[in-house]
Protein backbone atom coordinates (compact mmCIF):
# COMPACT_ATOMS: atom_id res chain seq x y z
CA UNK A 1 -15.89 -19.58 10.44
CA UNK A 2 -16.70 -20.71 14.07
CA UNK A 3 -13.94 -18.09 15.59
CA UNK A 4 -14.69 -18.22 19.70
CA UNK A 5 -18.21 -19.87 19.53
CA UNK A 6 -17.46 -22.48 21.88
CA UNK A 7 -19.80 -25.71 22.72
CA UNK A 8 -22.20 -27.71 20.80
CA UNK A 9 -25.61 -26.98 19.40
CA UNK A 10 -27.05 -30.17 19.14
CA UNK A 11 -29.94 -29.09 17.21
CA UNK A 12 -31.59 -27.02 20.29
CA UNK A 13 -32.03 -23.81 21.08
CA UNK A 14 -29.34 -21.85 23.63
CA UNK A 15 -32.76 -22.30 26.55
CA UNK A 16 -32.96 -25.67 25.89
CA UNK A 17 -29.33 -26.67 25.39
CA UNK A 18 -29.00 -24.53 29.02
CA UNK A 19 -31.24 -26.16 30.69
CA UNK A 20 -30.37 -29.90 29.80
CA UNK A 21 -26.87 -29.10 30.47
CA UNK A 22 -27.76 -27.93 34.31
CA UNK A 23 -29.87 -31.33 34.98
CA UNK A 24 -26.98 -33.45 33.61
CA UNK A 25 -24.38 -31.85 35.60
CA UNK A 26 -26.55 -31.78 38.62
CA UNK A 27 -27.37 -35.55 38.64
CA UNK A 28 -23.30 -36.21 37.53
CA UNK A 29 -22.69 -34.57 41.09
CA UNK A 30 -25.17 -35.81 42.92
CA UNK A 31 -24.34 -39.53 41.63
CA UNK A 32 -21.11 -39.65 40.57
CA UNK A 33 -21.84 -40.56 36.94
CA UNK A 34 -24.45 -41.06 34.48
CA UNK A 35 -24.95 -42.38 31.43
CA UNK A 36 -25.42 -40.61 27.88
CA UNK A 37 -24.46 -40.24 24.29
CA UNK A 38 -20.63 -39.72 23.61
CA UNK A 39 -21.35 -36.04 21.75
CA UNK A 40 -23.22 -34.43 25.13
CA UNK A 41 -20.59 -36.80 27.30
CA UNK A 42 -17.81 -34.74 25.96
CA UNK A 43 -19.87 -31.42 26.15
CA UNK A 44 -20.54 -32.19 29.80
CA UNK A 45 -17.24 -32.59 30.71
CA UNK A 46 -16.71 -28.82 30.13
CA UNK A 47 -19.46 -27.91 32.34
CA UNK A 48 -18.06 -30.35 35.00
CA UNK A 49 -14.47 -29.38 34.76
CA UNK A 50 -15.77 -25.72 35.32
CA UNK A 51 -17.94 -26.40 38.28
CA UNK A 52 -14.58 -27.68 39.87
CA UNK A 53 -12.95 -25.08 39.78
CA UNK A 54 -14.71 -22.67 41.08
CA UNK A 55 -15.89 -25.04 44.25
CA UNK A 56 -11.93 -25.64 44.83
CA UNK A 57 -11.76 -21.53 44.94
CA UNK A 58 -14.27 -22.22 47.87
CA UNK A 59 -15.09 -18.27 48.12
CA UNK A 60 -18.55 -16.69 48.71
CA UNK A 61 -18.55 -15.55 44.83
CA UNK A 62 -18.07 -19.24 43.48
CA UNK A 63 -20.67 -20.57 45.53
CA UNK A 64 -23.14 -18.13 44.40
CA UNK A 65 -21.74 -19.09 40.47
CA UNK A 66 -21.98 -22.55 41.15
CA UNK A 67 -25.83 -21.94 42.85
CA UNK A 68 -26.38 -20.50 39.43
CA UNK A 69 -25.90 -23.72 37.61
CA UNK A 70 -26.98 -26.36 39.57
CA UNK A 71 -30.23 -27.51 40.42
CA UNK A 72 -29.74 -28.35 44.15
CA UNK A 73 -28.51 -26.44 47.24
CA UNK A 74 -27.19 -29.55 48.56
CA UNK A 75 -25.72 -30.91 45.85
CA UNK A 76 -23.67 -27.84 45.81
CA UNK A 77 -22.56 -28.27 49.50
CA UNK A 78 -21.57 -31.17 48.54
CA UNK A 79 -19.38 -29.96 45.93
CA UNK A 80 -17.50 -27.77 47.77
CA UNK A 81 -16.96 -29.59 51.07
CA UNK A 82 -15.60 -32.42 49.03
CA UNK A 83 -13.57 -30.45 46.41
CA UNK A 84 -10.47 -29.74 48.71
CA UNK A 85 -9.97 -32.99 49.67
CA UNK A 86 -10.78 -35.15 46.29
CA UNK A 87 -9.31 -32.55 43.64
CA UNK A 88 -6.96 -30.40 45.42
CA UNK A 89 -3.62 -32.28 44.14
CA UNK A 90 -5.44 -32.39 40.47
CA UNK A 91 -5.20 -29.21 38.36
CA UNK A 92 -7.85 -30.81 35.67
CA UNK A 93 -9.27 -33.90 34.13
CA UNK A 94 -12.07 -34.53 37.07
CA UNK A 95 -14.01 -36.81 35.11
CA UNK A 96 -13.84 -40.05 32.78
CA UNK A 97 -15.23 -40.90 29.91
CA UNK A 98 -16.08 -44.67 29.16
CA UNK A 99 -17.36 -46.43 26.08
CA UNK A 100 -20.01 -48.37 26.60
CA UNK A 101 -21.34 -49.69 23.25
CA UNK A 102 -24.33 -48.40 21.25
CA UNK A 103 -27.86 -47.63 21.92
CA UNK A 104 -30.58 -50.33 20.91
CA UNK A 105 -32.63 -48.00 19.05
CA UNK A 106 -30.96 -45.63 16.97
CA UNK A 107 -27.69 -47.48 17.39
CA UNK A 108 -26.32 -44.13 18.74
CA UNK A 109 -22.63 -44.54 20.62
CA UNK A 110 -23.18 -44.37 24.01
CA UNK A 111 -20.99 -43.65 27.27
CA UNK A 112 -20.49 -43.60 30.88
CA UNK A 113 -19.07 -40.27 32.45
CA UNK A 114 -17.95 -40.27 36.08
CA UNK A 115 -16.31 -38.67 38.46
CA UNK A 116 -12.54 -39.56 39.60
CA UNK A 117 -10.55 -38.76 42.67
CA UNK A 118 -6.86 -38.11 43.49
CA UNK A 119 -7.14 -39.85 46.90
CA UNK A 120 -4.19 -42.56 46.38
CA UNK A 121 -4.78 -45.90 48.50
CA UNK A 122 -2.06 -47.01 50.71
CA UNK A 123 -0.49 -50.63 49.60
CA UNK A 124 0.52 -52.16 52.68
CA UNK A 125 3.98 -53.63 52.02
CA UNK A 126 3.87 -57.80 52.29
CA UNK A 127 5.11 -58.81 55.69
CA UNK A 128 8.95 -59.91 55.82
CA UNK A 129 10.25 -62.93 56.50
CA UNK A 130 12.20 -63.79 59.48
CA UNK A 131 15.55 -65.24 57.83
CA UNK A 132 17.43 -64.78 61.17
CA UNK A 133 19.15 -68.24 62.30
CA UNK A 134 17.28 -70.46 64.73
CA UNK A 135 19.65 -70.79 68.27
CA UNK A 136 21.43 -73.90 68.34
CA UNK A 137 21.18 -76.40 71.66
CA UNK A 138 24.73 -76.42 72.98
CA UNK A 139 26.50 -79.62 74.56
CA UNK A 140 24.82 -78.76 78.59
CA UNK A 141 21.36 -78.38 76.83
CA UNK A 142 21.78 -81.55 74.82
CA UNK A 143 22.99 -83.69 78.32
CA UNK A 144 20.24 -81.71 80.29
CA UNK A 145 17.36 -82.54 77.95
CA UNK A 146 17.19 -86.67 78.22
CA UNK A 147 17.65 -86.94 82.03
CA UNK A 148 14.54 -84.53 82.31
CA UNK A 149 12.78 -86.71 80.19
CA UNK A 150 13.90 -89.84 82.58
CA UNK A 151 13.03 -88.13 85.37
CA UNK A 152 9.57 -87.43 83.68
CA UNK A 153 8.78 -90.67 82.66
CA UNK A 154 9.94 -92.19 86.33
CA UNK A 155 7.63 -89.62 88.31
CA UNK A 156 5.08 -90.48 86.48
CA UNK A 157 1.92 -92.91 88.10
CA UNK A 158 1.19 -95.54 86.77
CA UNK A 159 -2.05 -95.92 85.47
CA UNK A 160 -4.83 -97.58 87.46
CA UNK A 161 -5.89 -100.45 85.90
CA UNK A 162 -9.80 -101.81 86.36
CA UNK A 163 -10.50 -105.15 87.48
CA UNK A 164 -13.16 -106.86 85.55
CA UNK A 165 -16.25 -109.34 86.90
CA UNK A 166 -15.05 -111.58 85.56
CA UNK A 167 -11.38 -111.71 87.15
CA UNK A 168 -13.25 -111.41 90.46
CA UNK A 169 -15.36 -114.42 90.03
CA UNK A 170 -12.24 -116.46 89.40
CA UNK A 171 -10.38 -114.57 92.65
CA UNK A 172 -13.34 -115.30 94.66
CA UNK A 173 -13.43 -119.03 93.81
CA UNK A 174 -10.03 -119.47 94.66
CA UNK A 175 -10.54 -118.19 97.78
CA UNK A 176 -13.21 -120.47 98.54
CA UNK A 177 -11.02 -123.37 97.68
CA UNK A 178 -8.14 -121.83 99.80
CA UNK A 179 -10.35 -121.83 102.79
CA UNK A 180 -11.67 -125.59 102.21
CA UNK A 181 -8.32 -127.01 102.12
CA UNK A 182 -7.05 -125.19 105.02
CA UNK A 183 -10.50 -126.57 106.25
CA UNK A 184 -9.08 -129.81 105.72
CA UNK A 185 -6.02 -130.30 106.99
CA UNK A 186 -7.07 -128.38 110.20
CA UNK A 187 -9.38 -131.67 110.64
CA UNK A 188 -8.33 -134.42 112.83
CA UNK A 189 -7.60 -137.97 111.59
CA UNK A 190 -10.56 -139.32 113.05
CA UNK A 191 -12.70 -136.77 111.39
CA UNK A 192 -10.64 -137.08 108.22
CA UNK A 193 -11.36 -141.14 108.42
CA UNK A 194 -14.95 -140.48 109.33
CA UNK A 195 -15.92 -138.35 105.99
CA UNK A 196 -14.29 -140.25 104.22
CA UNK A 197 -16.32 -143.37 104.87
CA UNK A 198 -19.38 -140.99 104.51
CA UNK A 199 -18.66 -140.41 101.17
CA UNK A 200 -17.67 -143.72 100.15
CA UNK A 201 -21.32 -144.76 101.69
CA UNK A 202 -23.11 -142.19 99.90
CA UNK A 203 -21.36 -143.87 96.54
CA UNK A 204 -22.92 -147.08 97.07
CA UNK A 205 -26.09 -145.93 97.97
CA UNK A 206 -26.60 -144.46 94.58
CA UNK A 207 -25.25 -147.75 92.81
């Protein structure tokens, strides 16, 4: 009987089993998880649990039990500066273990063990909708709001409007003609009676 002979062997000796123990916890600190077999995932988790505990104690004694396991100075800073604040609502259960399948060679079961934190995220409620009644126009605003428009519309310029070559042309011809007839009646008779008999002269010269 195995009365209060707690822990694995896993076929090594108490040095060995030690010593692999204080890497795996170390680098499960320093990176937050690591992958390994499930029969050392579950004996790490006792190791990890422990560490815990004694960093949320946060006295000069834990420290210096905590320095005694693992491997790095400032991984254990780390530990303890982050303990309060990550575990302090959680009285166990500081890490996870996932499945994650079996190892190509020997086909052993493998999993992922990482560390978890009791920091809850706030969920920011959706944002409410506004079912309040739009104001209503009353009779005045109703009246008011088509003479403003009038008043609008008959303030407004009108638009200048471009006059192209060719309307100019045909403005300037007129004008031409205008000033010919006026030309013409201005005349005398005797001038009147005088071009005409030049014209009629120039007509039979080209017959």
């Amino acid at each position: 009987m195995r009365h209060q002979k707690a822990g694995l062997k896993l076929g090594r000796t108490s040095s060995h089993r030690k010593a692999m123990f204080r890497n795996m916890v170390t680098s499960l600190f320093k990176y937050e998880r690591i992958r390994t077999t499930e029969t050392k995932a579950k004996e790490l988790r006792r190791w990890a649990d422990h560490i815990v505990t004694l960093a949320k104690r946060g006295d000069l004694h834990a420290r210096r039990q905590v320095l005694s396991i693992l491997r790095e100075k400032s991984v254990v800073h780390k530990v303890f500066d982050e303990a309060g604040e990550r575990y302090g609502n959680v009285s166990g259960g500081y890490t996870r273990i996932v499945k994650v399948g079996r190892r190509p060679g020997d086909s052993a079961p493998m999993s992922l063990v990482e560390l978890i934190s009791s920091e809850k995220k706030e969920v920011k409620p959706p944002p409410k909708m506004d079912i309040s009644p739009k104001p209503t126009l009353t009779e005045k605003e109703k009246v008011s709001e088509p003479e403003e428009t009038l008043t609008s519309e008959a303030g407004a310029e009108k638009p200048h409007t471009s006059v192209s070559s060719e309307e100019s042309e045909v403005s300037d011809e007129v004008k031409k003609a205008d000033e010919a007839s006026s030309s013409v009646s201005e005349m005398s008779d005797t001038e009147a009676e005088d071009v005409q008999a030049e014209v009629s002269q120039s007509e039979e010269d080209k017959r």
